[in-house]
Protein backbone atom coordinates (compact mmCIF):
# COMPACT_ATOMS: atom_id res chain seq x y z
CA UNK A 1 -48.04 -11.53 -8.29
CA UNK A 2 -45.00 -13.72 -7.87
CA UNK A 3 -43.01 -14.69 -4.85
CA UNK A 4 -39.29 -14.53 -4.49
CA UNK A 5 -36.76 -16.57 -2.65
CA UNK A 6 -34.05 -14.81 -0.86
CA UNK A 7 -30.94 -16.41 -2.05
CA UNK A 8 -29.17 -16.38 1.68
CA UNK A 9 -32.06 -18.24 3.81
CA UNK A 10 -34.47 -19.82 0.97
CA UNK A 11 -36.89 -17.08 2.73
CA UNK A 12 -40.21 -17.12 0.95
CA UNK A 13 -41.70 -13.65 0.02
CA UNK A 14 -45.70 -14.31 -0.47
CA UNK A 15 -47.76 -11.21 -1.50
CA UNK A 16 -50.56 -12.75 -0.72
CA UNK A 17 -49.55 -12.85 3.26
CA UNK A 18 -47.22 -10.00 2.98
CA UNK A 19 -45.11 -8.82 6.27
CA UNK A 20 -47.14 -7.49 8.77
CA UNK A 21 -44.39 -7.66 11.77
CA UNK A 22 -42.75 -4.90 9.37
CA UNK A 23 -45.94 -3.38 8.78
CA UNK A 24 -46.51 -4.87 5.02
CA UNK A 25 -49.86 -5.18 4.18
CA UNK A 26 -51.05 -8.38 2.57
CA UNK A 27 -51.46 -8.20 -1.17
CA UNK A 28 -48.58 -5.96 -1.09
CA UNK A 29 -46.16 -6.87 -4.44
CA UNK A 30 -42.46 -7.34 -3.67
CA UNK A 31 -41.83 -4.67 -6.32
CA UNK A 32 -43.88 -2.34 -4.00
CA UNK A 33 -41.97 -3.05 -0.59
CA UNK A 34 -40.42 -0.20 0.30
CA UNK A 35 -36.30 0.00 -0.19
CA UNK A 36 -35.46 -0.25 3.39
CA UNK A 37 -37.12 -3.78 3.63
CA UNK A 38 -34.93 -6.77 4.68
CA UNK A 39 -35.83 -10.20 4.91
CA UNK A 40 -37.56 -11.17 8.01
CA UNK A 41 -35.28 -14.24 8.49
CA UNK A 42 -31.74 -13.27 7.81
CA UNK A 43 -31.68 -9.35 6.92
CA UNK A 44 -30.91 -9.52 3.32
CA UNK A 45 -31.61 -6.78 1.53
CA UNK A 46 -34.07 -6.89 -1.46
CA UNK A 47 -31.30 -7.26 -4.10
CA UNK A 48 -30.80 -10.61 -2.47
CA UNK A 49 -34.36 -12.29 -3.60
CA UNK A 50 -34.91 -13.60 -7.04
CA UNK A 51 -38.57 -14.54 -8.27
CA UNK A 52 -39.57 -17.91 -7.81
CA UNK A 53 -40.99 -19.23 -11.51
């Protein structure tokens, strides 16, 4: 699984930790967050992360 960046903070998104103060579940892909999730950080939506190579 990859992470991705959010271009407006430099937010990390790690699968392997997921989001659990929005109720992700580690192990959870980013392609598998649901729509309404928004960076923890700054609020971007998830149009706003790229993946980090």
């Amino acid at each position: 699984m990859n992470n991705y960046v959010c271009n407006m903070c430099d937010y990390t998104y790690e699968p392997e930790k997921g989001d659990p103060d929005k109720g992700v579940s580690p192990g959870t892909a980013f392609e598998n967050l649901p729509d309404n999730w928004v960076c923890p950080v700054c609020g971007a939506e998830k149009f706003d992360f790229q993946v980090v190579k």
